[in-house]
C-alpha atoms as a PDB file:
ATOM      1  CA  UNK A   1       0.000   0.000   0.000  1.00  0.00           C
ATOM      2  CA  UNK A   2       2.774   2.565   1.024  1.00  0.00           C
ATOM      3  CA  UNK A   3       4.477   1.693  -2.226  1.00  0.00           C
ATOM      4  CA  UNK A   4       1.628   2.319  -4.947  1.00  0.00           C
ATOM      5  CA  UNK A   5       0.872   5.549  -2.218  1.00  0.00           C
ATOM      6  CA  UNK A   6       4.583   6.674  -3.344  1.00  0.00           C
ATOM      7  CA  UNK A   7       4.295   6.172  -6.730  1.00  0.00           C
ATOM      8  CA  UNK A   8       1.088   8.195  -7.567  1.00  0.00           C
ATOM      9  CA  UNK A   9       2.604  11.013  -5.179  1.00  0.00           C
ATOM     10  CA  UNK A  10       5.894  10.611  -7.944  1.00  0.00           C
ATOM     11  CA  UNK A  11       3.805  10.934 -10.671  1.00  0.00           C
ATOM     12  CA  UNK A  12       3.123  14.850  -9.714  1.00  0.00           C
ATOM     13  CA  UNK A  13       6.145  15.491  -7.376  1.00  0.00           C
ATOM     14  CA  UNK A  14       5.691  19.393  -7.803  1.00  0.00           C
ATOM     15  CA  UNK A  15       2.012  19.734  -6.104  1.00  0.00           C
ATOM     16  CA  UNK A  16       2.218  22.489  -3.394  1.00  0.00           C
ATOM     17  CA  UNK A  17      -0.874  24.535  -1.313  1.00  0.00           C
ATOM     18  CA  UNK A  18      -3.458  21.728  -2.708  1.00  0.00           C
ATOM     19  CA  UNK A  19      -4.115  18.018  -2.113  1.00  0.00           C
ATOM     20  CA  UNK A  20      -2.814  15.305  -4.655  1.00  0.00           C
ATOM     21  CA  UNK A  21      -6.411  14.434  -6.174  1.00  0.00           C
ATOM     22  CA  UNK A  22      -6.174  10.939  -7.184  1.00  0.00           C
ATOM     23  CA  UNK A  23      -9.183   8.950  -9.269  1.00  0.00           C
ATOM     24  CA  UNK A  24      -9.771   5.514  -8.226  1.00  0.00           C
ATOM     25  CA  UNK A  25     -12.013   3.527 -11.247  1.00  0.00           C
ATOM     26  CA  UNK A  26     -13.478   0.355 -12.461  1.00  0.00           C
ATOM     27  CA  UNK A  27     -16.165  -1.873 -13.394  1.00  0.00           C
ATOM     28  CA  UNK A  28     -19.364  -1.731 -10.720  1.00  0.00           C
ATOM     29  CA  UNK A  29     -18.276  -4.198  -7.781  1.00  0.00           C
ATOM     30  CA  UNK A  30     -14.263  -4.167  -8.775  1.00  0.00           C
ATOM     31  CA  UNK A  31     -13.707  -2.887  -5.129  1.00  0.00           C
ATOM     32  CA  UNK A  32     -12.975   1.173  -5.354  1.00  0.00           C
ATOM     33  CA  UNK A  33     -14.662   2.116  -2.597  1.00  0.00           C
ATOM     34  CA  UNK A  34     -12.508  -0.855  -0.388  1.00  0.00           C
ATOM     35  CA  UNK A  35      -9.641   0.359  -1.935  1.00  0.00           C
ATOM     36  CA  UNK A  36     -10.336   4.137  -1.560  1.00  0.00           C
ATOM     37  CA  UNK A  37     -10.870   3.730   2.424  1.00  0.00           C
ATOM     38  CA  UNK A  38      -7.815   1.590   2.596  1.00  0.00           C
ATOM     39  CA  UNK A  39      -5.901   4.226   0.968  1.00  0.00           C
ATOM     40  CA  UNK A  40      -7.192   7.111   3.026  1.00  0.00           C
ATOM     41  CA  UNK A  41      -6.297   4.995   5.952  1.00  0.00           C
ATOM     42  CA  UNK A  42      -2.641   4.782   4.857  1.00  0.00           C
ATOM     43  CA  UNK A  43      -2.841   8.451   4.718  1.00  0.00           C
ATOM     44  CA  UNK A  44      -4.580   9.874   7.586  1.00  0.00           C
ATOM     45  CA  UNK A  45      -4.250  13.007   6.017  1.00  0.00           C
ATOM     46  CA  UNK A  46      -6.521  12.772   3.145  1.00  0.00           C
ATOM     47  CA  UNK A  47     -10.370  12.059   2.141  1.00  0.00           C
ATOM     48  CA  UNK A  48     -12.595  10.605  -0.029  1.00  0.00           C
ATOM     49  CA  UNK A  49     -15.047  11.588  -2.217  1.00  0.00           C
ATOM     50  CA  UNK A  50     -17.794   8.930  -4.044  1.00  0.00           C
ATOM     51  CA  UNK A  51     -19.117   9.725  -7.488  1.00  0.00           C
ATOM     52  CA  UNK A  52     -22.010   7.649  -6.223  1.00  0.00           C
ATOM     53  CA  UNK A  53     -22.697  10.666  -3.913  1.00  0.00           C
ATOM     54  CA  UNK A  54     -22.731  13.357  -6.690  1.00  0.00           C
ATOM     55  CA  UNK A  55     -24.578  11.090  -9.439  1.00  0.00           C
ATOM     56  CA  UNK A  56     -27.366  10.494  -6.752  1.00  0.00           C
ATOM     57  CA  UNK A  57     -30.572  11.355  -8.362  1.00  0.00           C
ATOM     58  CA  UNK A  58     -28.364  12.906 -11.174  1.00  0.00           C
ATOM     59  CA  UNK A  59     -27.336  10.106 -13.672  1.00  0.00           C
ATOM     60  CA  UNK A  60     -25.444   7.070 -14.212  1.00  0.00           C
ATOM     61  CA  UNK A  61     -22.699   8.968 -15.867  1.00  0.00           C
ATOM     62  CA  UNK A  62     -23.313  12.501 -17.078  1.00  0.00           C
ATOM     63  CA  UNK A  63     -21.961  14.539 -13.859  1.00  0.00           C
ATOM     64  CA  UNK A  64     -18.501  14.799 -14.584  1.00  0.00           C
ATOM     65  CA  UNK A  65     -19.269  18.767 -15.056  1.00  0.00           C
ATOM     66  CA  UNK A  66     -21.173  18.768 -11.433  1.00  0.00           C
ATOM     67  CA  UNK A  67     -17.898  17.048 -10.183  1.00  0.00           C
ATOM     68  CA  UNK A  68     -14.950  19.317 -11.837  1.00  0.00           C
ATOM     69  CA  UNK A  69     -16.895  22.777 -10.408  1.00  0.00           C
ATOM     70  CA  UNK A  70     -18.294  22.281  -7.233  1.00  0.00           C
ATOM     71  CA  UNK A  71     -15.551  19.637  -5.874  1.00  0.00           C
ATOM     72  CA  UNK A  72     -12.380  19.020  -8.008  1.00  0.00           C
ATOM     73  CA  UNK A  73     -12.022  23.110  -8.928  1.00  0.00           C
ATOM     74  CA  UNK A  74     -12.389  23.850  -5.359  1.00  0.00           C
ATOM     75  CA  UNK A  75      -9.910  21.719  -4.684  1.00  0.00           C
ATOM     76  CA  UNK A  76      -7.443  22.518  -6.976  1.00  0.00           C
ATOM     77  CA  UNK A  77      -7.228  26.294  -5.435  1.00  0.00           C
ATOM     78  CA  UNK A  78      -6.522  24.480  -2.322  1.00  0.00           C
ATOM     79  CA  UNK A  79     -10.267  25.221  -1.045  1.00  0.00           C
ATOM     80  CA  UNK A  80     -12.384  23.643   1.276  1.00  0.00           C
ATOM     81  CA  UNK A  81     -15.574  22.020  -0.026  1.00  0.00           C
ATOM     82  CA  UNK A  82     -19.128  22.064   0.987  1.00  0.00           C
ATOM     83  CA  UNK A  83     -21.340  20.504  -1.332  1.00  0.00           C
ATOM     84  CA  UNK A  84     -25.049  19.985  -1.702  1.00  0.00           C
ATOM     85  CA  UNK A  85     -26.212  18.594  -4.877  1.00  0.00           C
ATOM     86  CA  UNK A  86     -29.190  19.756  -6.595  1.00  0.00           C
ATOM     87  CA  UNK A  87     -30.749  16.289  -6.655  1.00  0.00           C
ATOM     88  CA  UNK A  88     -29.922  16.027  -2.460  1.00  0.00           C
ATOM     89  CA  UNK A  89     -32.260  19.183  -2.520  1.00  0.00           C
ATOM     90  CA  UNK A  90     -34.675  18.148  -4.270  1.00  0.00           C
ATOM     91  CA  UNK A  91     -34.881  14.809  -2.843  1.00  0.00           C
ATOM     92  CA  UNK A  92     -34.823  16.259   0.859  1.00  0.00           C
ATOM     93  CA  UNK A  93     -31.432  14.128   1.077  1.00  0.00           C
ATOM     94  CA  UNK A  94     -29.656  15.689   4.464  1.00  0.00           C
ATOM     95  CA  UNK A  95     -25.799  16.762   4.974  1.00  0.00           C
ATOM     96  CA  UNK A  96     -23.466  17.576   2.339  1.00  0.00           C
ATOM     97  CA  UNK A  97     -20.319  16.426   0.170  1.00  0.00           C
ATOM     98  CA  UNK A  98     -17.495  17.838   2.956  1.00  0.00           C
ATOM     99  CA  UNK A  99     -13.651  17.895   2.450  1.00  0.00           C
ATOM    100  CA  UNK A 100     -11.890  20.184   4.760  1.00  0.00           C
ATOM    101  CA  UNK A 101      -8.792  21.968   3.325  1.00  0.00           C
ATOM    102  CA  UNK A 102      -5.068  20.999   4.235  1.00  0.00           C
ATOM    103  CA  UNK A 103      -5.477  17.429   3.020  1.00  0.00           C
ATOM    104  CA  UNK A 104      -2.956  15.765   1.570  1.00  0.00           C
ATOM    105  CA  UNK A 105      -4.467  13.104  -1.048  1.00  0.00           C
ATOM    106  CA  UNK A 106      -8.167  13.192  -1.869  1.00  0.00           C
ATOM    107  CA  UNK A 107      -9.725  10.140  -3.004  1.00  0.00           C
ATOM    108  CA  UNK A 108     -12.037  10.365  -5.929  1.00  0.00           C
ATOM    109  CA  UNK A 109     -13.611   6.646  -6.166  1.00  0.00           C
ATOM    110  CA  UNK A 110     -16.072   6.025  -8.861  1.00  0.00           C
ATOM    111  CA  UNK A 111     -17.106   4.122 -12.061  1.00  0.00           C
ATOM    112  CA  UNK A 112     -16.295   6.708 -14.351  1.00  0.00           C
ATOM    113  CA  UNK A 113     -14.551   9.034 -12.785  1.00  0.00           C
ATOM    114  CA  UNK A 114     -11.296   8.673 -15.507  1.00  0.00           C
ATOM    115  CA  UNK A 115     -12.437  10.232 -18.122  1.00  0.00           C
ATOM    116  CA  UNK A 116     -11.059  12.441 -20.682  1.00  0.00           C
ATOM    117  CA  UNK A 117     -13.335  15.524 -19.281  1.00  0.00           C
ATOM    118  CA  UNK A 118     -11.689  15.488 -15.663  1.00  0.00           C
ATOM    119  CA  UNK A 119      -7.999  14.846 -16.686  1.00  0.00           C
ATOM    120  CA  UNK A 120      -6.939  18.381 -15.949  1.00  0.00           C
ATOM    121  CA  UNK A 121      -8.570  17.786 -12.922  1.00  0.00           C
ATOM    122  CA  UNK A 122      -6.980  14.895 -11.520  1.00  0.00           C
ATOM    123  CA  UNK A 123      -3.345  14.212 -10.652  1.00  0.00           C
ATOM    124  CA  UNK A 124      -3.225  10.433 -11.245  1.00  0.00           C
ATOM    125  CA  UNK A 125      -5.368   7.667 -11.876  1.00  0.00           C
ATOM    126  CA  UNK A 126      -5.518   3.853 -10.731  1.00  0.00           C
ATOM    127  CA  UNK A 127      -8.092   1.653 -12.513  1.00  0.00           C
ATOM    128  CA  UNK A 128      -8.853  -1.500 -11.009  1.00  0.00           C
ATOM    129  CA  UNK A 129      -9.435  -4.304 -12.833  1.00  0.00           C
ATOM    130  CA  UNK A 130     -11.259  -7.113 -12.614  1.00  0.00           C
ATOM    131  CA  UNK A 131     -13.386 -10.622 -13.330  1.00  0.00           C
ATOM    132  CA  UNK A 132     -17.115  -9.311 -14.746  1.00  0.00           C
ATOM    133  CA  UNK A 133     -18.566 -12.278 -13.535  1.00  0.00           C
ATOM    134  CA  UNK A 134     -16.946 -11.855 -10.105  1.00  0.00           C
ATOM    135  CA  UNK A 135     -18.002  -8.327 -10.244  1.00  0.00           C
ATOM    136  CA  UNK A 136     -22.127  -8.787 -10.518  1.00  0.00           C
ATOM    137  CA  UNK A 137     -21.628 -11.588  -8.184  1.00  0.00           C
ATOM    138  CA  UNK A 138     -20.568  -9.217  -5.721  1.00  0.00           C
ATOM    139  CA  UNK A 139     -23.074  -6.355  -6.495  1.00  0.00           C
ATOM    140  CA  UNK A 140     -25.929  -9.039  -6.149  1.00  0.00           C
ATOM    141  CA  UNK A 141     -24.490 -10.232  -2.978  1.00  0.00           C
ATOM    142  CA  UNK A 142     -23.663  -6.498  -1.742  1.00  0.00           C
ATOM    143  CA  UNK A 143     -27.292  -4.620  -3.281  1.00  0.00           C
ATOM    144  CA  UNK A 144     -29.388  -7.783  -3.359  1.00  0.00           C
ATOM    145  CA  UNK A 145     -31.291  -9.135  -6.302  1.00  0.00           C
ATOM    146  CA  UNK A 146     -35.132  -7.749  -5.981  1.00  0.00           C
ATOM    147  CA  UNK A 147     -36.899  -6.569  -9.515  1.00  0.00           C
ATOM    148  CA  UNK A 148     -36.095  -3.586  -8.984  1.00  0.00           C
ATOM    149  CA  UNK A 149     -32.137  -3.773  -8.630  1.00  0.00           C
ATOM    150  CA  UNK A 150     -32.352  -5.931 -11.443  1.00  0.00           C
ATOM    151  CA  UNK A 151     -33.767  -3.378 -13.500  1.00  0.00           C
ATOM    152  CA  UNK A 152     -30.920  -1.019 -11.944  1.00  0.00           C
ATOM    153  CA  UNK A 153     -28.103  -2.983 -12.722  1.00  0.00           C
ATOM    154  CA  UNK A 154     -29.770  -3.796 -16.644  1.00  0.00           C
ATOM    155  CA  UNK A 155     -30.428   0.335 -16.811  1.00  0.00           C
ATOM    156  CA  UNK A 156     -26.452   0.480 -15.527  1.00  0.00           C
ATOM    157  CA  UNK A 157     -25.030  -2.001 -17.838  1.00  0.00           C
ATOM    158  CA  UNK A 158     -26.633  -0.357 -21.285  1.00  0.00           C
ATOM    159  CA  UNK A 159     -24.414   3.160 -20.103  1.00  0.00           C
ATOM    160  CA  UNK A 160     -21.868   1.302 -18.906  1.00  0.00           C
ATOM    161  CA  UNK A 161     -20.692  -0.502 -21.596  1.00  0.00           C
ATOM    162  CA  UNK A 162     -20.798   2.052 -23.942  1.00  0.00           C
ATOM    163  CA  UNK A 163     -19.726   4.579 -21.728  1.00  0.00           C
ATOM    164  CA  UNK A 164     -16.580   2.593 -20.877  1.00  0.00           C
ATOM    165  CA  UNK A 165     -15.202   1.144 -24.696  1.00  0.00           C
ATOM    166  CA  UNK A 166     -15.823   5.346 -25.506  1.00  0.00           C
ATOM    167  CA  UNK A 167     -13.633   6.870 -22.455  1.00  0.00           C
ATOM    168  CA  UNK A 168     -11.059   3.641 -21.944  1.00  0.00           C
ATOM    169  CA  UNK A 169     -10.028   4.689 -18.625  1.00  0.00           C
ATOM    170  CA  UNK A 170      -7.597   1.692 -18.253  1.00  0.00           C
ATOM    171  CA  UNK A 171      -5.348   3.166 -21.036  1.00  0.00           C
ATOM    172  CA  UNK A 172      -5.444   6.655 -18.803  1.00  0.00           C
ATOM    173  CA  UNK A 173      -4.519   5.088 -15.432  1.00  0.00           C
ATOM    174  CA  UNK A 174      -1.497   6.045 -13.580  1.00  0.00           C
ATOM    175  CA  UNK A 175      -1.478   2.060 -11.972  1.00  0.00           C
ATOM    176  CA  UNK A 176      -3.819  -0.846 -12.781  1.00  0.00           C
ATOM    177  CA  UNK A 177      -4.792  -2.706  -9.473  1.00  0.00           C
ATOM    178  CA  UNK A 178      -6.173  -6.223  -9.472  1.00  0.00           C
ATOM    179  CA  UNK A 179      -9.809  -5.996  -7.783  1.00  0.00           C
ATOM    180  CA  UNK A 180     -10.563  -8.983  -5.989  1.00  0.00           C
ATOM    181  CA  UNK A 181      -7.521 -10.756  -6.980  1.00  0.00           C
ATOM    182  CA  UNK A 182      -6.255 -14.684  -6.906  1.00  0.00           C
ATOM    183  CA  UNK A 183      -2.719 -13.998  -6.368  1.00  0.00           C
ATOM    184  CA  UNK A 184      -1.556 -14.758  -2.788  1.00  0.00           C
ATOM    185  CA  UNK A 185      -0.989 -11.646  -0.942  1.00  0.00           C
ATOM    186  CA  UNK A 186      -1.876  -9.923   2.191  1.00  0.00           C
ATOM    187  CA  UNK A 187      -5.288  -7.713   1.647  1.00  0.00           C
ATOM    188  CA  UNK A 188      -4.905  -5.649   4.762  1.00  0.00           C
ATOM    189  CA  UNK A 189      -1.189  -4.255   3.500  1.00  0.00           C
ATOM    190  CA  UNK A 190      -0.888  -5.142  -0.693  1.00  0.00           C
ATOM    191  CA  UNK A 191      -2.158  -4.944  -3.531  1.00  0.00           C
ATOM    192  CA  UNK A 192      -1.476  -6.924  -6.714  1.00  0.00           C
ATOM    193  CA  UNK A 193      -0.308  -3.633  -9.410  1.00  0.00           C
ATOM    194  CA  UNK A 194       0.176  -4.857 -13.098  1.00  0.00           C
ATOM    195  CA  UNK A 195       3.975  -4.229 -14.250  1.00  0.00           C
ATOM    196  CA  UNK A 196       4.068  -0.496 -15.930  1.00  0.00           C
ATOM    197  CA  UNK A 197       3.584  -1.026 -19.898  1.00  0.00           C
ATOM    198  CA  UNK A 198       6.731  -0.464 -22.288  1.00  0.00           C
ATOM    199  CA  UNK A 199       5.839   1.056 -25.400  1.00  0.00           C
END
C-alpha cells in the first residue's frame, strides 16, 4: 500500500498549497470504494469523495461537469468544499459532500470518474481491474437481487458498456490494481499492481 501511495505522489512530485487528487475507477463491484478507504487509511491526512454521492438522483454517468466545479475546482485552489447537490435538494437528502482543506491526497472513487473531461482535474489515476462475472456476483451479494435492482443494474449495464469502450479509462490510469484478486498476498497491507507497460 505505502508503495503504490509513493508512486502516484511521484507521478506529480511538484504539487504544493493543494491536495494530490487521485481517481480511483473500475467496473461496478471491482472494489474502489474498499480500496479508496484503505488508501485514506494509509494516509490519515486525506479524504474521499464517491461519485455515487454526486450522481445520486443525477445520472449514471453525465456529472462529470457537477464534479470538476463544485468539488475538483475547489480543490485545486486548495479550497475547502461544501457541497449539496441539486438532486440532495430536491430529494430532501440531508448533509453535504465535505472535504476540509489541508489534506494531503483526496480520493475520488467512482465508475467513471477517468475520463477524458476530468484529466486536468486529476493528478493520477488507478483503474482497477477485474473478473465481470466476479463483479455482478458481488453487487448481487452487496445490493441484493429484488426486480427492482435488477432493473438497476440492466439500466447500468446499457451506459456502462458504452460509456466505458468510448472513455477507456484503463489506457489513462497512472497504476492498474487487481480488484478482488487470486494472487496470494496480504489484503490488509498489498495490492497486486500490473507491471508499468513499455511502449
Amino acid at each position: 500500500m505505502l508503495d503504490v501511495v509513493r508512486q502516484l505522489r511521484d507521478a506529480v512530485p511538484d504539487v504544493t498549497g493543494r491536495p494530490r487528487v487521485i481517481g480511483i475507477d473500475g467496473r461496478g463491484g471491482a472494489g474502489k470504494s474498499t480500496l479508496a478507504e484503505r488508501l485514506s487509511k494509509t494516509v490519515p491526512n486525506s479524504a474521499v469523495v464517491h461519485t455515487d454521492d454526486v450522481a445520486w438522483n443525477h445520472a449514471y454517468f453525465d456529472w462529470g461537469g457537477v464534479l470538476a466545479e463544485n468539488i475538483l475546482q475547489p480543490l485545486h485552489r486548495g479550497e475547502a468544499v461544501d457541497f449539496r447537490p441539486k438532486a440532495w435538494i430536491a430529494h430532501d437528502r440531508p448533509g453535504s459532500i465535505t472535504i476540509p482543506a489541508g489534506n494531503e491526497f483526496i480520493w475520488v472513487e467512482g465508475t467513471g470518474v477517468i475520463r477524458e473531461e476530468l484529466t486536468p482535474w486529476l493528478d493520477a489515476s488507478v483503474w482497477m481491474q477485474g473478473d465481470l462475472d466476479e463483479q455482478e456476483r458481488l453487487l448481487a451479494s452487496r445490493d441484493g437481487e429484488s426486480p427492482e435492482q435488477l432493473e438497476h443494474v440492466a439500466n447500468w449495464l446499457r451506459e456502462e458498456l458504452p460509456f466505458m469502450l468510448r472513455e477507456k479509462p484503463w489506457a489513462r490510469a497512472t497504476l492498474i490494481v487487481a480488484g478482488p484478486a487470486a494472487m496470494n498476498h496480504d489484503e490488509d497491507t498489498e495490492l497486486v499492481v500490473a507491471s508499468p507497460i513499455r511502449l
